[in-house]
PDB file of N, CA and C in Angstrom:
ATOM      1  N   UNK A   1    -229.043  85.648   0.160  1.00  0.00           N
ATOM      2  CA  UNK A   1    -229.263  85.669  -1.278  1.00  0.00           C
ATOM      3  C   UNK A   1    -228.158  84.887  -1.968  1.00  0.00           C
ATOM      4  N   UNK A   2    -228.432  84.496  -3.018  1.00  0.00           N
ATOM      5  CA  UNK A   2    -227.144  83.802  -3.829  1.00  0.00           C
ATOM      6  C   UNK A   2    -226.741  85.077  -5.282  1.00  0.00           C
ATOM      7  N   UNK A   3    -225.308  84.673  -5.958  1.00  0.00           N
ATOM      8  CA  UNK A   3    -224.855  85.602  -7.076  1.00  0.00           C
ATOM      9  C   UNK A   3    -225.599  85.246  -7.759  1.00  0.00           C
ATOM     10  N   UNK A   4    -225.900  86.551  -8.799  1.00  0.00           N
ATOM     11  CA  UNK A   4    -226.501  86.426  -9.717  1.00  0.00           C
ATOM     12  C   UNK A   4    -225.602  87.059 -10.629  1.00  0.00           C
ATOM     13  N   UNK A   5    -226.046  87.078 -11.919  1.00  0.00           N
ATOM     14  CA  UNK A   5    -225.047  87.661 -12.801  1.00  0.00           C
ATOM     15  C   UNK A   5    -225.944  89.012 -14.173  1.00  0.00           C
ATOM     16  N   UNK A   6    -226.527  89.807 -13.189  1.00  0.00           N
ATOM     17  CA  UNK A   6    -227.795  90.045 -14.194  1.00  0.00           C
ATOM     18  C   UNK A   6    -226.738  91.380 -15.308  1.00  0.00           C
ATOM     19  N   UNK A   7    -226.287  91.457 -15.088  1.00  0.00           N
ATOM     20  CA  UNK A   7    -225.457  92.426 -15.932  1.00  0.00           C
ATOM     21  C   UNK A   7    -224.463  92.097 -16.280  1.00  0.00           C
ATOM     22  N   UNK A   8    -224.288  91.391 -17.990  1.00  0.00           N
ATOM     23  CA  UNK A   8    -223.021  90.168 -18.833  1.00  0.00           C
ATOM     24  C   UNK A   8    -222.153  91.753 -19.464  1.00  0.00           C
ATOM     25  N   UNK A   9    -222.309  92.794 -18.551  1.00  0.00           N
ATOM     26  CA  UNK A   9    -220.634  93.393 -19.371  1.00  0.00           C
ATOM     27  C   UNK A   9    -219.727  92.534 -18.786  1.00  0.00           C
ATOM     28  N   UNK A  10    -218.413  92.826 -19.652  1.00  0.00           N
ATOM     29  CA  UNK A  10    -217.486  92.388 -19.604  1.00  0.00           C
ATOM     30  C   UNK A  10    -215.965  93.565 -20.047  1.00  0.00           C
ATOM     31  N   UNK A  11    -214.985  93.285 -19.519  1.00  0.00           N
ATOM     32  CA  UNK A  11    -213.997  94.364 -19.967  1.00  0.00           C
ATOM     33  C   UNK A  11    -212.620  93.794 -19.629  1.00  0.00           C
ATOM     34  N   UNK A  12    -211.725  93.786 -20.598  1.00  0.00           N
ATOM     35  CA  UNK A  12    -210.042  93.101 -21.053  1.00  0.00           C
ATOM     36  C   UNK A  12    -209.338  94.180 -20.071  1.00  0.00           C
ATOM     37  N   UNK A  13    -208.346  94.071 -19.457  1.00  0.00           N
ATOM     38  CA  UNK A  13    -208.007  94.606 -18.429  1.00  0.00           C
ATOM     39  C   UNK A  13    -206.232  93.914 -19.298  1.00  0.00           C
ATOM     40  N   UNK A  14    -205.656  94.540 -20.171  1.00  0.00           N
ATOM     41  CA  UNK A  14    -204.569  94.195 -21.009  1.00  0.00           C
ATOM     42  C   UNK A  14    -203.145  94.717 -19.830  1.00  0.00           C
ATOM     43  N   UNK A  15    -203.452  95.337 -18.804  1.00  0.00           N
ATOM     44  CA  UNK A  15    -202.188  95.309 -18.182  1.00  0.00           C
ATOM     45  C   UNK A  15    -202.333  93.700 -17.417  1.00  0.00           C
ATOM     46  N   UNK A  16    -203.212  93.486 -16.552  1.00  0.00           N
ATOM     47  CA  UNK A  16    -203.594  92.521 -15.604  1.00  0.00           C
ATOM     48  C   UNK A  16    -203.696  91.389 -16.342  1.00  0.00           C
ATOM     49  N   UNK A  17    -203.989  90.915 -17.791  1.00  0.00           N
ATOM     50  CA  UNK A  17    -204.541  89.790 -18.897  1.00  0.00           C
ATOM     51  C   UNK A  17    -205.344  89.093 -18.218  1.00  0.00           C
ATOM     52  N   UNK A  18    -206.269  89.987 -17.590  1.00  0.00           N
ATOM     53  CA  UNK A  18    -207.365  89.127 -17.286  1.00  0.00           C
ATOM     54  C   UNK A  18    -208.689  89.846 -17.630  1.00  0.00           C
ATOM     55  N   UNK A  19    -209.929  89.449 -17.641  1.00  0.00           N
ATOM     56  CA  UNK A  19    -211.148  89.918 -18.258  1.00  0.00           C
ATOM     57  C   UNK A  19    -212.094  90.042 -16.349  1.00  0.00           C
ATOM     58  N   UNK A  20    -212.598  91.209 -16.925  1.00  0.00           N
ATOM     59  CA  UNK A  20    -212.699  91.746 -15.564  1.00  0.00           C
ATOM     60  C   UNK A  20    -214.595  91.916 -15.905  1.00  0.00           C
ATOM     61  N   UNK A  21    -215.282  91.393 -14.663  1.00  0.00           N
ATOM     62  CA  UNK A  21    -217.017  91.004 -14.646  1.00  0.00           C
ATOM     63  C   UNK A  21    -217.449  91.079 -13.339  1.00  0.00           C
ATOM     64  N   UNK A  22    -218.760  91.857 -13.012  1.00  0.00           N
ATOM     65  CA  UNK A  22    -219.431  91.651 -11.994  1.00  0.00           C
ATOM     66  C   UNK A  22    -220.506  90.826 -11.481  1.00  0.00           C
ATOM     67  N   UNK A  23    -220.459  90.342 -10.512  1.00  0.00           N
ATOM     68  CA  UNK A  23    -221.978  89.791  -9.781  1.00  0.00           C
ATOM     69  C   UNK A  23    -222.448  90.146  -8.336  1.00  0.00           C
ATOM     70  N   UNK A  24    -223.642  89.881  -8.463  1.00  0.00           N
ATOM     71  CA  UNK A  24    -224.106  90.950  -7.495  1.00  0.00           C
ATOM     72  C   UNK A  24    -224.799  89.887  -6.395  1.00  0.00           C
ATOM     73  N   UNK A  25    -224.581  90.412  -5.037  1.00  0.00           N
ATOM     74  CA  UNK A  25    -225.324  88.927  -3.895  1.00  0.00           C
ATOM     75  C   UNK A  25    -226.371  90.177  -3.182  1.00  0.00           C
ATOM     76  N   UNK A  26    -227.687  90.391  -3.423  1.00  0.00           N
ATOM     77  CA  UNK A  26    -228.784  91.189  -2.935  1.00  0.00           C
ATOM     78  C   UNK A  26    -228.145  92.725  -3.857  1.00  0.00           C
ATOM     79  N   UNK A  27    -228.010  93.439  -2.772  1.00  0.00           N
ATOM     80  CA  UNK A  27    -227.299  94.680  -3.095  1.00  0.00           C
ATOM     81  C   UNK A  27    -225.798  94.949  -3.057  1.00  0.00           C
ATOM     82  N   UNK A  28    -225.439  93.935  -2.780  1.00  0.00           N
ATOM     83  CA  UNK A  28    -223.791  94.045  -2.976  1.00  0.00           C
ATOM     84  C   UNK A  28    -222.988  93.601  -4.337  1.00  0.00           C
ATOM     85  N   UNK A  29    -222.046  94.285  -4.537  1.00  0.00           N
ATOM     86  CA  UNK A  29    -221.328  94.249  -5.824  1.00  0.00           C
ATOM     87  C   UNK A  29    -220.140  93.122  -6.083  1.00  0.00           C
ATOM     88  N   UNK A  30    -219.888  92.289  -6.495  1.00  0.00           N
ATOM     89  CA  UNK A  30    -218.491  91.542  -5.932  1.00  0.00           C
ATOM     90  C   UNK A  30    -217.905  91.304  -7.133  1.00  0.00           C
ATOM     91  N   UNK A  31    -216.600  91.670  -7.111  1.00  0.00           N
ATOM     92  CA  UNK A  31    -215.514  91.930  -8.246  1.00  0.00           C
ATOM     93  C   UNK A  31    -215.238  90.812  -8.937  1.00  0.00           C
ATOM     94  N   UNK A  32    -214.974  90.466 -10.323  1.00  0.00           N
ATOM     95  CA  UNK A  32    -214.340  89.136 -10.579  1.00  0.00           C
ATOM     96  C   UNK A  32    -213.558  89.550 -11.695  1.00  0.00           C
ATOM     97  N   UNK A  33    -212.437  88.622 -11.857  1.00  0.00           N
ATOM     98  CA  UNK A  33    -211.545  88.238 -13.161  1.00  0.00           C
ATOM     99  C   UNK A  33    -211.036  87.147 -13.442  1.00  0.00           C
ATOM    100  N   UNK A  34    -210.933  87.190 -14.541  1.00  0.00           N
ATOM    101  CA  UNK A  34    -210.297  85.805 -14.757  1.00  0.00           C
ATOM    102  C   UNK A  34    -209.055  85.978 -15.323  1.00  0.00           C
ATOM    103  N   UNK A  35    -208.097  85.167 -15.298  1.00  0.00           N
ATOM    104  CA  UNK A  35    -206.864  85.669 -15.708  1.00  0.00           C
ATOM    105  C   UNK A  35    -206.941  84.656 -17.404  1.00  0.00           C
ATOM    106  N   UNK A  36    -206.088  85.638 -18.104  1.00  0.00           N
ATOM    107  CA  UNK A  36    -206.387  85.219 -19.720  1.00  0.00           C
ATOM    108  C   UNK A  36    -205.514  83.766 -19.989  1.00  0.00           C
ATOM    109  N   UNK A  37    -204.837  83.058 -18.467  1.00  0.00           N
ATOM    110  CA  UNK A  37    -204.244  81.837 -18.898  1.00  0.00           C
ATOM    111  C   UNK A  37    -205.052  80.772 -18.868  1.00  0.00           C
ATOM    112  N   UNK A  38    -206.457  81.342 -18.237  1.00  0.00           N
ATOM    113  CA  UNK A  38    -207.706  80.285 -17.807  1.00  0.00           C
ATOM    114  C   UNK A  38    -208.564  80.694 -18.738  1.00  0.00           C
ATOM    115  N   UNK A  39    -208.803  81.135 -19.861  1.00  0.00           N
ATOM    116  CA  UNK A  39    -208.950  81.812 -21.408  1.00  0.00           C
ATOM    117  C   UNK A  39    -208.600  80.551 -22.019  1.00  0.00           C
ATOM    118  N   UNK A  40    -207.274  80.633 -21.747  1.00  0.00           N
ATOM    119  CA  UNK A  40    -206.638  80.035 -23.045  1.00  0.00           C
ATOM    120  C   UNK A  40    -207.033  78.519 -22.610  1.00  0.00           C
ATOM    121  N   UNK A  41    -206.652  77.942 -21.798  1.00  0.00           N
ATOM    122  CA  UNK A  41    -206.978  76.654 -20.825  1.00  0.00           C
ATOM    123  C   UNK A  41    -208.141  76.226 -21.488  1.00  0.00           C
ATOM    124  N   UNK A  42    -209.314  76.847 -21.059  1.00  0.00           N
ATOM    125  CA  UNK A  42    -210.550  76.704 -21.359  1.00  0.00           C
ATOM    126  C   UNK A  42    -210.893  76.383 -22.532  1.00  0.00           C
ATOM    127  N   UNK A  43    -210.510  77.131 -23.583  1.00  0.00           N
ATOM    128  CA  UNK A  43    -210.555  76.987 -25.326  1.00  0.00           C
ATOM    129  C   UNK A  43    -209.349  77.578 -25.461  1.00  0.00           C
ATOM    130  N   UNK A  44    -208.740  76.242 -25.877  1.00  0.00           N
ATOM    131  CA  UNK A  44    -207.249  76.728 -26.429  1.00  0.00           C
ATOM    132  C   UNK A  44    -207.515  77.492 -27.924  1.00  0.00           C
ATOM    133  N   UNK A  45    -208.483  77.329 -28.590  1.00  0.00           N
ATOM    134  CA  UNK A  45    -208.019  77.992 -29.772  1.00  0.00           C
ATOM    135  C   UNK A  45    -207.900  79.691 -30.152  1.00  0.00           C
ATOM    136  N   UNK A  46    -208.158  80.321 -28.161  1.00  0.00           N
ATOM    137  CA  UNK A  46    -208.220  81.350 -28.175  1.00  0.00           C
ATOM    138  C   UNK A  46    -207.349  81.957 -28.759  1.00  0.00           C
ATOM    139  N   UNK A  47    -207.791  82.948 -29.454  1.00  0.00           N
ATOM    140  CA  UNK A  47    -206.621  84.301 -30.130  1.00  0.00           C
ATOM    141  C   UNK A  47    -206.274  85.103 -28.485  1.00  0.00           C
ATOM    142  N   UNK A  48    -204.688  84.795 -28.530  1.00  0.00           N
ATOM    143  CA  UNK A  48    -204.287  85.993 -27.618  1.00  0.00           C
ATOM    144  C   UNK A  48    -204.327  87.485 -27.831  1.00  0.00           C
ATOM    145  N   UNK A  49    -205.836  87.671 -27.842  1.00  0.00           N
ATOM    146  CA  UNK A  49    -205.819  89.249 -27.741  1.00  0.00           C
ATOM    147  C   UNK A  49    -206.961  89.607 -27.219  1.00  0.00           C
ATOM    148  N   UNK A  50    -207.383  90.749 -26.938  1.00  0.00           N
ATOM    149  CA  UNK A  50    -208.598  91.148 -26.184  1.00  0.00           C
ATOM    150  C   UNK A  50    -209.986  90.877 -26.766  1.00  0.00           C
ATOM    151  N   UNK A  51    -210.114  90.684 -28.337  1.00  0.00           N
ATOM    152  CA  UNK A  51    -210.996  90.371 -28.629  1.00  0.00           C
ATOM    153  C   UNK A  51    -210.959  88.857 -28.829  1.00  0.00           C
ATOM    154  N   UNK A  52    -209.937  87.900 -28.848  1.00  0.00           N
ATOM    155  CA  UNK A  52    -210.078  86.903 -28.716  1.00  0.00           C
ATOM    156  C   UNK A  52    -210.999  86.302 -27.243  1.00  0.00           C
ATOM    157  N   UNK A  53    -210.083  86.808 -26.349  1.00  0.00           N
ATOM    158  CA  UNK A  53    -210.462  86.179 -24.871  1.00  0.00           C
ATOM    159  C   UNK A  53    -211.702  86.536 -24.316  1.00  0.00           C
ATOM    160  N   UNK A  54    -212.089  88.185 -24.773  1.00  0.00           N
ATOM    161  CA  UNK A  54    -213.534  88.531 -24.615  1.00  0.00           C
ATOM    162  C   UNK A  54    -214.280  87.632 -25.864  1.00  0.00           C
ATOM    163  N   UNK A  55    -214.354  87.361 -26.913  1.00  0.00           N
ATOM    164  CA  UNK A  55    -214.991  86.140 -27.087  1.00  0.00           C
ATOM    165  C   UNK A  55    -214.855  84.784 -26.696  1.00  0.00           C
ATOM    166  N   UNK A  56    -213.822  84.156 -26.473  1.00  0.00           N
ATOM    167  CA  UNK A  56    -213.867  83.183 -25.565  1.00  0.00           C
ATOM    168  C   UNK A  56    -214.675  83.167 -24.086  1.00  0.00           C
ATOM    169  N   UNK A  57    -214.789  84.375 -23.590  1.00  0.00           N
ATOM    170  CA  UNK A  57    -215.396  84.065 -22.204  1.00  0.00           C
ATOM    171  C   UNK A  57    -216.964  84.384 -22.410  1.00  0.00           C
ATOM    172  N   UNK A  58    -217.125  84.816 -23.506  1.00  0.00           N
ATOM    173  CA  UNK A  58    -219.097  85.016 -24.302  1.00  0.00           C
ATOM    174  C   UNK A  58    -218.973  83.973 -24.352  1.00  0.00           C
ATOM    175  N   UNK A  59    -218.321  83.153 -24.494  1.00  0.00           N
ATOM    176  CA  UNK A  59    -218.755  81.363 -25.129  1.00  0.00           C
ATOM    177  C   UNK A  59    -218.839  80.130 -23.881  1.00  0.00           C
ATOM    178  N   UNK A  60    -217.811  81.147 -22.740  1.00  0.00           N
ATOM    179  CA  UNK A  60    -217.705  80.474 -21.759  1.00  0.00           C
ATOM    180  C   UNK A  60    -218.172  80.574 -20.823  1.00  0.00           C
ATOM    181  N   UNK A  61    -219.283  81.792 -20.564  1.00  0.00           N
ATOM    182  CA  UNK A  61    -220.122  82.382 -19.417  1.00  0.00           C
ATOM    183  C   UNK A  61    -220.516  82.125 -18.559  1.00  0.00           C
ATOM    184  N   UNK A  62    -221.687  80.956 -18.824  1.00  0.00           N
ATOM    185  CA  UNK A  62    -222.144  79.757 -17.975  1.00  0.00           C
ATOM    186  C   UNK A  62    -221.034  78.869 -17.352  1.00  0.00           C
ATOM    187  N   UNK A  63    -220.122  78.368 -17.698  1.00  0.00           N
ATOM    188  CA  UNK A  63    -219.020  77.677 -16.941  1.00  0.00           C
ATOM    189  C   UNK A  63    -217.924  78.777 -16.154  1.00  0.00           C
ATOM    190  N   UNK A  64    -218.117  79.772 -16.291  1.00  0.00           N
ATOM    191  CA  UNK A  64    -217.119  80.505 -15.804  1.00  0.00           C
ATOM    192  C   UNK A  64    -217.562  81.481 -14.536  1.00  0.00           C
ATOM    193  N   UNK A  65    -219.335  81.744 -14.934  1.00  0.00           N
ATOM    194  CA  UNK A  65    -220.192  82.148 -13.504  1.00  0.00           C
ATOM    195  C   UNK A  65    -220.137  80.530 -12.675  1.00  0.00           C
ATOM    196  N   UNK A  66    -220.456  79.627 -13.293  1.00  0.00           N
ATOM    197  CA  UNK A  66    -220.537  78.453 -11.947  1.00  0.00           C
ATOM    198  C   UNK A  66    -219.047  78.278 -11.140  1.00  0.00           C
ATOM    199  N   UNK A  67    -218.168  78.589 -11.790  1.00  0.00           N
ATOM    200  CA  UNK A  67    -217.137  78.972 -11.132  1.00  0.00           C
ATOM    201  C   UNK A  67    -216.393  80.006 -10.590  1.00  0.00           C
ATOM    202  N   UNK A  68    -217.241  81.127 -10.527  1.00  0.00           N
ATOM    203  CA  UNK A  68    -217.490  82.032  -9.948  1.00  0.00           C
ATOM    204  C   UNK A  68    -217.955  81.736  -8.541  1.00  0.00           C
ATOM    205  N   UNK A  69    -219.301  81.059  -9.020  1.00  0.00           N
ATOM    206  CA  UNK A  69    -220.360  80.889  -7.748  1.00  0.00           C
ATOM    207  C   UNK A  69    -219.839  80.145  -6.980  1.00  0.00           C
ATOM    208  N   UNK A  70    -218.943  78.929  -7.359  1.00  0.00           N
ATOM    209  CA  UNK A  70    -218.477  78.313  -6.083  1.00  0.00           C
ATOM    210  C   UNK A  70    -217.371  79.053  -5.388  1.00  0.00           C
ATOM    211  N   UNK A  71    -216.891  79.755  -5.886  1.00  0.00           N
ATOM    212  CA  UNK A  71    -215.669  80.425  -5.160  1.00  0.00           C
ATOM    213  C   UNK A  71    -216.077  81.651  -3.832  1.00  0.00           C
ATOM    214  N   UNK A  72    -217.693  81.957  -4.789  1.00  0.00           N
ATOM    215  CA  UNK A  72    -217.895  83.305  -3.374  1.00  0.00           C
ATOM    216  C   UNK A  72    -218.608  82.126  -2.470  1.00  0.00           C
ATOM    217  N   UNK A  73    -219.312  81.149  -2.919  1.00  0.00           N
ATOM    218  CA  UNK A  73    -219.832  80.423  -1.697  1.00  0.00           C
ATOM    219  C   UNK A  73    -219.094  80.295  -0.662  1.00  0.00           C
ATOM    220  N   UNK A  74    -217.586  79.745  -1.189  1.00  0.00           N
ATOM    221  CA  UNK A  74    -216.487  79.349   0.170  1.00  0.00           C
ATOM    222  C   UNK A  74    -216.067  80.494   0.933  1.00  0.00           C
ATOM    223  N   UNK A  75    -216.287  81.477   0.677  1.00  0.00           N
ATOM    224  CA  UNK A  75    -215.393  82.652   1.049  1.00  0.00           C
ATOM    225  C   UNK A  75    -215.923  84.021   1.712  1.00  0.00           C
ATOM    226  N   UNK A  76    -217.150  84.351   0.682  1.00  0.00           N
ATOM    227  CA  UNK A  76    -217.866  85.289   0.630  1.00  0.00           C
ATOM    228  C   UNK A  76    -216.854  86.768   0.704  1.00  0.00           C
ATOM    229  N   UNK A  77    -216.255  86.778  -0.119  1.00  0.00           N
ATOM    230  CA  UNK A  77    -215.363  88.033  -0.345  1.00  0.00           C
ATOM    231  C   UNK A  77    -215.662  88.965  -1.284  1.00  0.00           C
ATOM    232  N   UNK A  78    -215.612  90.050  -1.617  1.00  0.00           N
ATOM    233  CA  UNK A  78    -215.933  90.904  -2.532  1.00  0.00           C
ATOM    234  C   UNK A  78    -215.222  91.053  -3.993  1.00  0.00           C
ATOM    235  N   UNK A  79    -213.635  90.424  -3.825  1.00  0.00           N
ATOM    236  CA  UNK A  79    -212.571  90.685  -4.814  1.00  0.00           C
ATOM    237  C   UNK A  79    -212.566  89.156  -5.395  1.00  0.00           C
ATOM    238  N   UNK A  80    -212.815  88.472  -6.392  1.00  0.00           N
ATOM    239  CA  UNK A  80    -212.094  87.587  -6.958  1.00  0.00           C
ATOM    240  C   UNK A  80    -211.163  87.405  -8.225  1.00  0.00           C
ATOM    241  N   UNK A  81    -209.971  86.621  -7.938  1.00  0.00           N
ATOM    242  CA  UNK A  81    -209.496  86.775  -9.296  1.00  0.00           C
ATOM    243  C   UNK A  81    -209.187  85.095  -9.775  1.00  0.00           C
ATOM    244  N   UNK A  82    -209.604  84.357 -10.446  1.00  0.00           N
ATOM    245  CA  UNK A  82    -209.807  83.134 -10.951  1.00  0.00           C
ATOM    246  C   UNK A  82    -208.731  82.781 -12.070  1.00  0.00           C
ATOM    247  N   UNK A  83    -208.321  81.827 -11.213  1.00  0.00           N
ATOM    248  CA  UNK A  83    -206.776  81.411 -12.682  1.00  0.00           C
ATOM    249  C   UNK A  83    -207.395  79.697 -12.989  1.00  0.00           C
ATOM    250  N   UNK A  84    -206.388  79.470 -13.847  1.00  0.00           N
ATOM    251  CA  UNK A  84    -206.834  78.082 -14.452  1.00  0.00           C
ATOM    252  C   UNK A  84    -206.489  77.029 -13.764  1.00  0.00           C
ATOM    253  N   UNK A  85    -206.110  77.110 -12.248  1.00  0.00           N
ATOM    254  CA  UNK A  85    -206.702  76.281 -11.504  1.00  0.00           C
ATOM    255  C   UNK A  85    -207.866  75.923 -10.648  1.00  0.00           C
ATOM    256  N   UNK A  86    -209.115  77.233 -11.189  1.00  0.00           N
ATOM    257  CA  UNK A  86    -209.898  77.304 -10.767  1.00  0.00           C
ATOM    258  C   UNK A  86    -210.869  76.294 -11.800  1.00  0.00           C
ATOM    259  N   UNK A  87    -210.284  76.761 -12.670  1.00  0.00           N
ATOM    260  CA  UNK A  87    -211.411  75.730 -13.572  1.00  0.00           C
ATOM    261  C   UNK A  87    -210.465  74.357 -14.330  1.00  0.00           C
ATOM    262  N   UNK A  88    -211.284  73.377 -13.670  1.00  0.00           N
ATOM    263  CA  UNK A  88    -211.072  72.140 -14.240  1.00  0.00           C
ATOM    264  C   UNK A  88    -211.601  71.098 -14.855  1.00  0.00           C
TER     265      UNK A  88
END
């Protein structure tokens, strides 16, 4: 099966500053975050705060699952955590 992303919660994880999302490969669950320096990277005009970066990553969804998706392709791991050298 490939990730899908059928469930867009999302949740600010303010110790970690990263925004924390699931996707799912059949019946399996696989962890993701992004860290809030690949937030800011992405659209700098982000407000550093939780409602900034959780709107920044509503805006950024689609680019931020395809970079998702390539990361479990290589790996197939359950935990990811995505910094702004993931996205370029």
């Amino acid at each position: 099966m490939s990730l899908t992303f059928p469930n867009r919660s999302r949740s600010y994880d303010e110790a970690g500053r990263r925004i924390r999302f699931v996707g799912h490969d059949g019946m399996f669950q696989i962890s993701f975050s992004v860290a809030a320096d690949a937030m800011s990277k992405m659209r700098p005009e982000t407000a550093a705060d939780e409602a900034g970066y959780l709107a920044a990553f509503d805006t950024a969804s689609s680019a931020i699952y395809d970079v998702a998706r390539t990361a479990y392709d290589r790996t197939r791991k359950s935990i990811y955590v995505l910094t702004a050298a993931d996205f370029r």
